[in-house]
Each structure stands twice: as C-alpha cells, then as structure tokens.
N, C-alpha and C. Protein backbone atom coordinates (compact mmCIF):
# COMPACT_ATOMS: atom_id res chain seq x y z
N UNK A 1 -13.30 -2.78 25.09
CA UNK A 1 -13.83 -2.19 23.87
C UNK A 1 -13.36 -0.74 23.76
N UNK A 2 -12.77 -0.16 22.66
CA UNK A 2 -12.32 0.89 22.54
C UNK A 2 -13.69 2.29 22.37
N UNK A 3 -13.62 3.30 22.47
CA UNK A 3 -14.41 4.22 22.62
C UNK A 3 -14.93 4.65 21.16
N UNK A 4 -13.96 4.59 20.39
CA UNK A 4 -15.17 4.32 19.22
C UNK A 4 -15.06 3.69 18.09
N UNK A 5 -16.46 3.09 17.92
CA UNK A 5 -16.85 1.59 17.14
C UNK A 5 -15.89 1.96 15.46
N UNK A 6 -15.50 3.08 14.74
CA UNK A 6 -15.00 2.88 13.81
C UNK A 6 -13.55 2.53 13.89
N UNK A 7 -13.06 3.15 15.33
CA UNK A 7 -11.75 2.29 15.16
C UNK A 7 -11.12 0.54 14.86
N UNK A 8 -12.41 0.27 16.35
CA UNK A 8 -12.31 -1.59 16.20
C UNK A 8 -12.37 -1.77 15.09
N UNK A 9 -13.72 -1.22 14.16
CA UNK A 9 -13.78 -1.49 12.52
C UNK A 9 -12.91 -1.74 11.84
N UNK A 10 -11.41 -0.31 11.99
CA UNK A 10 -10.34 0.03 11.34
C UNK A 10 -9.52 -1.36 11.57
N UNK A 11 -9.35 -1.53 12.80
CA UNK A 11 -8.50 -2.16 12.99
C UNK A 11 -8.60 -4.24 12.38
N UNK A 12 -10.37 -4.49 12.62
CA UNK A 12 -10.47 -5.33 11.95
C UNK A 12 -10.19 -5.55 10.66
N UNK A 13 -9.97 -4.05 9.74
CA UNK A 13 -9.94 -4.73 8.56
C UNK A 13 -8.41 -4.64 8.64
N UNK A 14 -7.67 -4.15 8.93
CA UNK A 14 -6.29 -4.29 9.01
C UNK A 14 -5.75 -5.65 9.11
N UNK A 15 -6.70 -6.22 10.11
CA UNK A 15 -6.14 -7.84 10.56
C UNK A 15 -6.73 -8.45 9.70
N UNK A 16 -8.03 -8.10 8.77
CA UNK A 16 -8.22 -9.36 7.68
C UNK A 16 -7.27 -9.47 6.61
N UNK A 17 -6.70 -8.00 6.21
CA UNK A 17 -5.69 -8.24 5.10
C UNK A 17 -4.49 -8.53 5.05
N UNK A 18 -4.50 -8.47 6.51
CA UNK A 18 -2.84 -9.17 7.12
C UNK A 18 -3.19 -10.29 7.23
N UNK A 19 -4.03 -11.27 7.75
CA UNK A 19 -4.25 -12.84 7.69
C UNK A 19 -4.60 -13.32 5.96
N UNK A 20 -5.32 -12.92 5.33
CA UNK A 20 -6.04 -12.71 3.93
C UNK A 20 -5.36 -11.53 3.05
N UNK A 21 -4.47 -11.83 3.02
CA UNK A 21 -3.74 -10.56 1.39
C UNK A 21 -3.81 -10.90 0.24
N UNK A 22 -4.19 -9.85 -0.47
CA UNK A 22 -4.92 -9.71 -1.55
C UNK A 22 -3.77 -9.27 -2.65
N UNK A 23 -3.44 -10.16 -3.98
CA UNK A 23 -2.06 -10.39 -4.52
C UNK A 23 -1.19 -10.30 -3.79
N UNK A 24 -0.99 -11.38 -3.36
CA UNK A 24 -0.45 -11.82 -2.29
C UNK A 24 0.57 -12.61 -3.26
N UNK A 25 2.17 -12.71 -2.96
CA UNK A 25 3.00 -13.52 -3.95
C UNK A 25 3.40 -12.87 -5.43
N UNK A 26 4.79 -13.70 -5.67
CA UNK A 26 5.69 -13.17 -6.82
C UNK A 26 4.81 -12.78 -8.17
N UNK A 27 5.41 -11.88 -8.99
CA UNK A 27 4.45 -12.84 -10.37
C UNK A 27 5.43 -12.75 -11.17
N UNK A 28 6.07 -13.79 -11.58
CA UNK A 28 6.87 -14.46 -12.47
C UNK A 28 7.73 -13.96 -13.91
N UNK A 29 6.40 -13.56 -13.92
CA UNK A 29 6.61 -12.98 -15.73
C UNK A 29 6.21 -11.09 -15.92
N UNK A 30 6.43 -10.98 -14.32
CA UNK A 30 6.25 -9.34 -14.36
C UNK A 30 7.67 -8.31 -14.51
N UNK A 31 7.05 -7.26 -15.45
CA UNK A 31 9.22 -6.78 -16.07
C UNK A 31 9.11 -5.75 -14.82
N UNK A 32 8.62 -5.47 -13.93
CA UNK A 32 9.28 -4.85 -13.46
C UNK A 32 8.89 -5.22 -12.05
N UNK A 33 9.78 -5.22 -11.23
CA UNK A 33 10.34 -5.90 -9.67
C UNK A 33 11.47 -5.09 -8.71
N UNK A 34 10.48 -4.61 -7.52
CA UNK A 34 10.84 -3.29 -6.90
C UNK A 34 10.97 -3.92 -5.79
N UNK A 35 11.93 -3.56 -4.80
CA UNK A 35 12.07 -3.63 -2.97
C UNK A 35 12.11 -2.45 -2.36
N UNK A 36 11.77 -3.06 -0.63
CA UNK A 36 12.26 -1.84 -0.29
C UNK A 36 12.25 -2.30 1.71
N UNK A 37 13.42 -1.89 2.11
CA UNK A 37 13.07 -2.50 3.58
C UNK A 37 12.78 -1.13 4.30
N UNK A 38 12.60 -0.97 5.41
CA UNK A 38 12.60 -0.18 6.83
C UNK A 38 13.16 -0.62 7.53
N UNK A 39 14.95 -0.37 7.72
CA UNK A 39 15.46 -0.41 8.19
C UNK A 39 15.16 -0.36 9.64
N UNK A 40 14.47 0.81 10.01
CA UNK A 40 14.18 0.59 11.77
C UNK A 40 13.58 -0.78 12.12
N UNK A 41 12.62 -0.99 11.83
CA UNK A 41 11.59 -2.40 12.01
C UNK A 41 11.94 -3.40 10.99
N UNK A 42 13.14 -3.52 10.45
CA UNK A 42 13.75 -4.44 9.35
C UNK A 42 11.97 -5.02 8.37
N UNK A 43 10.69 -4.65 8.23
CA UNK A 43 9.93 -4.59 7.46
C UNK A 43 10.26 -4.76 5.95
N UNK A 44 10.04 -5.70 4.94
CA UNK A 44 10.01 -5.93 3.47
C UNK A 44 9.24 -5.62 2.81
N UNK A 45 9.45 -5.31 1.41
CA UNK A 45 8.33 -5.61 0.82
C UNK A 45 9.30 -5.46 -0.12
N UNK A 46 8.53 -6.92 -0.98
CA UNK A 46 8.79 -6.65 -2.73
C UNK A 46 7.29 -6.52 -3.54
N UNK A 47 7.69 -5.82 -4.52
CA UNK A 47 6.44 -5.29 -5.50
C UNK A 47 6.83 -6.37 -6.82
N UNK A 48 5.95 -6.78 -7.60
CA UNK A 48 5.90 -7.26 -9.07
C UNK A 48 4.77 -6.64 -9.90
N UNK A 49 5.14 -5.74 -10.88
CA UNK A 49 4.21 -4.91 -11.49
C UNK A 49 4.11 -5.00 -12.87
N UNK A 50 3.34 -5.19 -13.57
CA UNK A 50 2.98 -5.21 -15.26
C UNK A 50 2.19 -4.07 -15.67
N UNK A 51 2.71 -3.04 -15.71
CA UNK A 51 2.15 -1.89 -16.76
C UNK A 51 2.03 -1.78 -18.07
N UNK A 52 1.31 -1.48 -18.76
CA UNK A 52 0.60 -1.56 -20.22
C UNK A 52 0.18 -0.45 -20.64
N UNK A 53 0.48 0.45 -21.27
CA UNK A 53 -0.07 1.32 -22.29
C UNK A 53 -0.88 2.08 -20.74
N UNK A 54 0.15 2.54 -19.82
CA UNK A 54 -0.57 2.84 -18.63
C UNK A 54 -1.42 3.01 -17.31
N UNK A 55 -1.63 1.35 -17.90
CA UNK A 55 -2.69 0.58 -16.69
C UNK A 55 -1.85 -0.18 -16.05
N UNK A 56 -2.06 -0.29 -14.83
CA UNK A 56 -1.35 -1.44 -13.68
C UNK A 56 -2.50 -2.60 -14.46
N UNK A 57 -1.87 -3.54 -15.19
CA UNK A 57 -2.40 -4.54 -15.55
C UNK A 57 -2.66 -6.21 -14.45
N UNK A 58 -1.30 -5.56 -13.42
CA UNK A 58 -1.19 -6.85 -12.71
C UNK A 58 -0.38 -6.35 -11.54
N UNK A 59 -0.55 -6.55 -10.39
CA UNK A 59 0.36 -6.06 -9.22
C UNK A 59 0.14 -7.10 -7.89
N UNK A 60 1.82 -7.92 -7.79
CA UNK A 60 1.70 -8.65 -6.27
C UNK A 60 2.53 -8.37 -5.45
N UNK A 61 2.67 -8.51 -4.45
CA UNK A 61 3.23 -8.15 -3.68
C UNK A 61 3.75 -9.11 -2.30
N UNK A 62 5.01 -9.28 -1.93
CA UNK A 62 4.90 -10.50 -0.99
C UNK A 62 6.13 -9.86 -0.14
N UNK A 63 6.43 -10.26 1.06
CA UNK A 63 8.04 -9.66 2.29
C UNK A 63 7.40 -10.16 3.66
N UNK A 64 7.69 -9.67 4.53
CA UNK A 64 7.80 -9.81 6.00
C UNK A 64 7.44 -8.95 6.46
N UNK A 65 6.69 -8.69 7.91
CA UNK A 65 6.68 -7.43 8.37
C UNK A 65 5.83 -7.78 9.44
N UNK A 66 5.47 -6.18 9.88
CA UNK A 66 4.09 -6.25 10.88
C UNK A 66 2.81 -6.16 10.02
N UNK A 67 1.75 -6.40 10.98
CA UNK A 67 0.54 -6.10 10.20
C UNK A 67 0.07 -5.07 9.08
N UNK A 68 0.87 -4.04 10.25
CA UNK A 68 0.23 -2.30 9.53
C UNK A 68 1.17 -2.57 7.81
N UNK A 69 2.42 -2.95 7.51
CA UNK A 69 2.77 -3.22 6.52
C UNK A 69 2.26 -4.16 5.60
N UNK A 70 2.12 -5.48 6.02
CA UNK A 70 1.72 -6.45 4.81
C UNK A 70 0.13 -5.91 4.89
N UNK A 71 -0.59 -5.50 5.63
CA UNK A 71 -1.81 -5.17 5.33
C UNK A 71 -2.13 -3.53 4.32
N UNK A 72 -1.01 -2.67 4.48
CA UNK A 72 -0.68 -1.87 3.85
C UNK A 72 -0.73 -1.70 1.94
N UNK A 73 0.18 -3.01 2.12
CA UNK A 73 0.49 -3.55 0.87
C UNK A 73 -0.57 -3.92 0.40
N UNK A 74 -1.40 -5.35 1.24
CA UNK A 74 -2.40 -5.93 0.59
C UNK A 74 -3.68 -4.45 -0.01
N UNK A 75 -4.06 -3.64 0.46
CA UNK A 75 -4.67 -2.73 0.40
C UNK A 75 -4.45 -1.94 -0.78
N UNK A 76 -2.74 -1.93 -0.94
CA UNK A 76 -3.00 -0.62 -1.87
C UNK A 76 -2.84 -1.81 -3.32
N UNK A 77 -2.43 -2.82 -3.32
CA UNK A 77 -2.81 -3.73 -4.54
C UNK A 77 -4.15 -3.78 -4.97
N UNK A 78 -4.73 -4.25 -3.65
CA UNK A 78 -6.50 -4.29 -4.18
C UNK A 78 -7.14 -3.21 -4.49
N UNK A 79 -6.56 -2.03 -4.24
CA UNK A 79 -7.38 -0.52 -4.75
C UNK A 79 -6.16 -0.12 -6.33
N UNK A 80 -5.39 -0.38 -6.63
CA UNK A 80 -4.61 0.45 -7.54
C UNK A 80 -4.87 -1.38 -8.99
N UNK A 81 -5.17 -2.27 -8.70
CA UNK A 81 -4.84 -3.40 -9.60
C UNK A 81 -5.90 -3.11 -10.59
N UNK A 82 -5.64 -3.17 -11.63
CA UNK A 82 -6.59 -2.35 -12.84
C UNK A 82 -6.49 -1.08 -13.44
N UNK A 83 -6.22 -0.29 -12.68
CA UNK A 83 -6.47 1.38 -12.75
C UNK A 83 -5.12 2.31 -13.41
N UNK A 84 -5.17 2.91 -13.94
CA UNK A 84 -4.26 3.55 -14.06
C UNK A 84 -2.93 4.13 -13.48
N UNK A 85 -2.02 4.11 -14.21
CA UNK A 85 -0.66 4.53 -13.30
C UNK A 85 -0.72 5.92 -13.01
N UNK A 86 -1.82 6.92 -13.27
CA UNK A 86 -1.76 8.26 -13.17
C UNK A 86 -2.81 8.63 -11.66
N UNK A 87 -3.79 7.51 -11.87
CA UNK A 87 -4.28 7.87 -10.84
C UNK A 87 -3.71 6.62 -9.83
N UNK A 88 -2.91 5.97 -9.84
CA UNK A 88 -1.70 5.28 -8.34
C UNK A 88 -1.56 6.65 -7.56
N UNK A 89 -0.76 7.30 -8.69
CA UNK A 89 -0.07 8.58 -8.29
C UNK A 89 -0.75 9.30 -7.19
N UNK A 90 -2.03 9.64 -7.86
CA UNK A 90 -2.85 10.40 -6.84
C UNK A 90 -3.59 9.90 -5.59
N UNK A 91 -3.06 8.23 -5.71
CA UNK A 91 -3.62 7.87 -4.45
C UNK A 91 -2.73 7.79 -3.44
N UNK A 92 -1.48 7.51 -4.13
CA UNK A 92 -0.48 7.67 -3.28
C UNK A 92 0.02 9.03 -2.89
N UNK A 93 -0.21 10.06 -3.48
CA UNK A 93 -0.22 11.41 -2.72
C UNK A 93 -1.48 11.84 -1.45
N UNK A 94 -2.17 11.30 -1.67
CA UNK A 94 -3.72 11.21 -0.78
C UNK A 94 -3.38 10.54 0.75
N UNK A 95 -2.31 9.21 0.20
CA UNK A 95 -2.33 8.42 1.41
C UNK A 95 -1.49 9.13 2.22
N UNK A 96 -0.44 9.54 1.44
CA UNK A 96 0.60 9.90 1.89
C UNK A 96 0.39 11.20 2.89
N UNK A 97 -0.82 12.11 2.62
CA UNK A 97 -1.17 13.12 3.21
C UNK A 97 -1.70 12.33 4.19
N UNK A 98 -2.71 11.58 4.05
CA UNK A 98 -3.66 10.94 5.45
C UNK A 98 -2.80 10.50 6.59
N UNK A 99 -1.39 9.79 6.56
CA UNK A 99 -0.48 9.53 7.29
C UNK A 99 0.71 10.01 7.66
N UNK A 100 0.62 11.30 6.88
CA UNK A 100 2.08 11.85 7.47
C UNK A 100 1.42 13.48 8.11
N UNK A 101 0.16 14.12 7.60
CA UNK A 101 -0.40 14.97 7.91
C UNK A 101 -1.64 14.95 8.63
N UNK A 102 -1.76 14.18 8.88
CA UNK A 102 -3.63 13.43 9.20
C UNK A 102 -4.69 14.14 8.71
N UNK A 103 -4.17 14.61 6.97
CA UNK A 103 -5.65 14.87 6.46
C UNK A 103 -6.62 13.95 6.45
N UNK A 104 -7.90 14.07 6.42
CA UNK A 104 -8.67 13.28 6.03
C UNK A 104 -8.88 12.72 4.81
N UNK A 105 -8.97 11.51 4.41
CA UNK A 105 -9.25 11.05 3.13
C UNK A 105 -10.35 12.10 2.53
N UNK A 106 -10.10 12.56 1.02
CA UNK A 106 -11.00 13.37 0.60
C UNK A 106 -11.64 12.15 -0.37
N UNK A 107 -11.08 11.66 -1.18
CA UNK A 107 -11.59 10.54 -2.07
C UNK A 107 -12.07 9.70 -1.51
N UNK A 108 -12.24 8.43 -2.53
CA UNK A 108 -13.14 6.85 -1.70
C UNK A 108 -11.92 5.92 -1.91
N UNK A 109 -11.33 5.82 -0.73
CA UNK A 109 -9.87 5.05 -0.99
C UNK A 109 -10.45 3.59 -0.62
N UNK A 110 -11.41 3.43 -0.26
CA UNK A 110 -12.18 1.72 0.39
C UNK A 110 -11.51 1.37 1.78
N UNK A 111 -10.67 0.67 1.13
CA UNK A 111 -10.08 0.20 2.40
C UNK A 111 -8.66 0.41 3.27
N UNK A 112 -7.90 1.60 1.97
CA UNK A 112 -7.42 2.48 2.67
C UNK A 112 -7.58 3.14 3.53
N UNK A 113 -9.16 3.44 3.50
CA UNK A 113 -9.01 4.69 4.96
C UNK A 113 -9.14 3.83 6.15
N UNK A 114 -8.71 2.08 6.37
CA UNK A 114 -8.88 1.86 7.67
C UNK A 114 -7.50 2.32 8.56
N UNK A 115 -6.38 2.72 7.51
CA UNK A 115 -4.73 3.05 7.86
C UNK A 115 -5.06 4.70 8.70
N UNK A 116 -5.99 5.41 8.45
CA UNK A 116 -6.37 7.00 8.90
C UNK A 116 -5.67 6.60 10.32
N UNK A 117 -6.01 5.41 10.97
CA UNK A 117 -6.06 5.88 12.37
C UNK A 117 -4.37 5.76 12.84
N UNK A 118 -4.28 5.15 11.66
CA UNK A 118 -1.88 5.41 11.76
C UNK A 118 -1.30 6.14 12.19
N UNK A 119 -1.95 7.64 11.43
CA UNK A 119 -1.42 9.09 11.63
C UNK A 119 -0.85 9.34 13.06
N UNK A 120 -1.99 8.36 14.20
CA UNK A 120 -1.87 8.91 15.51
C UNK A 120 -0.63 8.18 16.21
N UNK A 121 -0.13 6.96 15.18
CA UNK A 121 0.90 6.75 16.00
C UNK A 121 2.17 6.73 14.66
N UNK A 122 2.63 7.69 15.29
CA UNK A 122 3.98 8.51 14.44
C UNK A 122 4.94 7.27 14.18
N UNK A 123 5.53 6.01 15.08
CA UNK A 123 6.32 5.42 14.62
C UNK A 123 5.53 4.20 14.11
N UNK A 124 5.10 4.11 14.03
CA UNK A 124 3.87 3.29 12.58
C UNK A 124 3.48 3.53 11.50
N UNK A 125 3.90 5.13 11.30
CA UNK A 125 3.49 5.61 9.83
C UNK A 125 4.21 4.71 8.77
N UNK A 126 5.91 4.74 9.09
CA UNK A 126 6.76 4.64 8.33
C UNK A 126 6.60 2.87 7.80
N UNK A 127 5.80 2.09 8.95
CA UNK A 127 5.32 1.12 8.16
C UNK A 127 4.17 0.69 7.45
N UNK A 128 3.27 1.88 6.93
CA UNK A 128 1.89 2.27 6.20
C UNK A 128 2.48 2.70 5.04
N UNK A 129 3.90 3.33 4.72
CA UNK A 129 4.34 3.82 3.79
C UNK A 129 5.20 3.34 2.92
N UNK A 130 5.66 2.23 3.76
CA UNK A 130 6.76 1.09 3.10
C UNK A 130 6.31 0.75 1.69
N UNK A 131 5.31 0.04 1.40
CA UNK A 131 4.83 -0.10 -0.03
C UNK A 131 4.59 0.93 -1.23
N UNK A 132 3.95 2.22 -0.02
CA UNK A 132 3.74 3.26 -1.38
C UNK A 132 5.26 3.54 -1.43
N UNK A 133 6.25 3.70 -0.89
CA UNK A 133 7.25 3.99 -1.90
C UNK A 133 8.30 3.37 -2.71
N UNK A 134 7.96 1.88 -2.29
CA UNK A 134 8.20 1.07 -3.37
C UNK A 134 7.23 1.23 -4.04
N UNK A 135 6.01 1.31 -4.32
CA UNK A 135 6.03 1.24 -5.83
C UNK A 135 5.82 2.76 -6.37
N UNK A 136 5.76 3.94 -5.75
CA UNK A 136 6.71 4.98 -6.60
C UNK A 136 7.89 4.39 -7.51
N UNK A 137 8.64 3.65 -6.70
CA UNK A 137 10.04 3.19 -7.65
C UNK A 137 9.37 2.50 -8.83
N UNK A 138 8.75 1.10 -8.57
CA UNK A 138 7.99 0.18 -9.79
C UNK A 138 7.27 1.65 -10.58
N UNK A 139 6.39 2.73 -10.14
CA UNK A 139 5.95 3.85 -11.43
C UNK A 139 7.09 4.36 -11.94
N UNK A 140 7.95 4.89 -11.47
CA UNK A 140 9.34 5.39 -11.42
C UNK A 140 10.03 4.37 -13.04
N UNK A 141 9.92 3.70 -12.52
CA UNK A 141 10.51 2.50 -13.61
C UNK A 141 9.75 2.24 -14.82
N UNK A 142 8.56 2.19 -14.24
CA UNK A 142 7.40 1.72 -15.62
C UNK A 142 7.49 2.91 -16.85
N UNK A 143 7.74 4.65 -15.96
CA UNK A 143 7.65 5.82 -16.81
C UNK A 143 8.85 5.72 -17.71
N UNK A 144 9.52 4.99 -17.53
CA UNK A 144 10.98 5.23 -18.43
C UNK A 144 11.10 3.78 -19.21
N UNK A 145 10.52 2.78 -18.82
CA UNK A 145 10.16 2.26 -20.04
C UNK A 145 9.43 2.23 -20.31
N UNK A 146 8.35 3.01 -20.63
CA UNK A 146 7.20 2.83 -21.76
C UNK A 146 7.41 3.43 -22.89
C-alpha cells in the first residue's frame, strides 16, 4: 500500500478510464480529425471533433498507448465534451501547468487532477500531454473554419 491514500485513489481512476474510456472511438461525420504520435513511446491518438458556433458539440477519441495516455484522452473528452472551445483552452493551459510545472490544479478539473501525480515522473508527462496537443491542433483547425 502506498503512503498516501490519494495517490492509490489517483491511480485507480487512471485505470478505470483506461479499461472504461469515455468517447471512446471514431465519429464518422465529424469535419474535423486530428493525430498525433510520441514518437519516444510510439503512443497514438486520434481526435474527432464537431465544433459549432463554439461549443465542442461532440469529441472521440480512439489510438494505442499506455494507460497514462488513453486514460489522458478519455479524461480530457469527458471534461471538455459540451463546453466551450474557449474554455478547452484554459483547461488545457491549467493541465499543461499541473504536468510540466507541478502547479497545483487551481480549478475543478474532476478527473483531471488524478494525472497531478505525473508531474513526478518526468518521462510520463509527455504521455499526459499527447492528447492536449492534439487537440490544440483540432481548436487550431476549428478557429479557421468557423
């Protein structure tokens, strides 16, 4: 048993959304369709995104990887699916601090903050981050066609 109970926590939910991912798979009829590998750990991910008048209307996500990635993914779908493309932005600047700086989450990221404990291992970040910067590219894309 590790020394403290919020890590096991962390780490359980990591493994539910890696067994259980949440938009999980292609979506068909979405215009815009982003990749992106990690070359070190050959890690995937493709994004399928439907933006609307500024809302992530629809977002799945499906590739290969380790846990910390497809659970990564599954995570930031289930917190960003609905919400605005302005505030993605700011969650993905948030995360991006929590794992490359080990700020603390200041917002209520849910189930993002079980990734906090990433920070501590430096060659794992880069697979917590795989998704947010694919879909920077999918916002990237959505801003120039709307």
């Amino acid at each position: 048993m590790s020394a403290d109970p919020f890590d096991d926590l962390y780490r359980e939910l990591i493994l539910e959304h890696y067994k259980k991912p949440r938009n999980h798979g292609p979506i068909p009829t979405a215009p815009i369709h982003v990749e992106g590998v990690n070359p070190v750990c050959g890690d995937e991910i493709h994004i399928d995104m439907n933006v609307d008048e500024g809302i992530i209307k629809d977002i799945g996500f499906w590739g290969a990887g380790c846990s910390i990635s497809q659970s990564s993914a599954s995570m930031m779908t289930d917190r960003l699916k609905g919400r605005p493309a302005s505030e993605a932005k700011d969650v993905m600047t948030e995360v991006r601090a929590m794992l490359i700086d080990g700020a603390p989450a200041g917002n209520d990221l849910g189930d993002l903050e079980a990734l906090e404990g990433v920070a501590k291992l430096p060659v794992r970040v880069k697979c917590a981050l795989l998704c947010w910067n694919v879909l920077d590219q999918g916002l990237t894309q959505a801003a120039t066609t709307a």
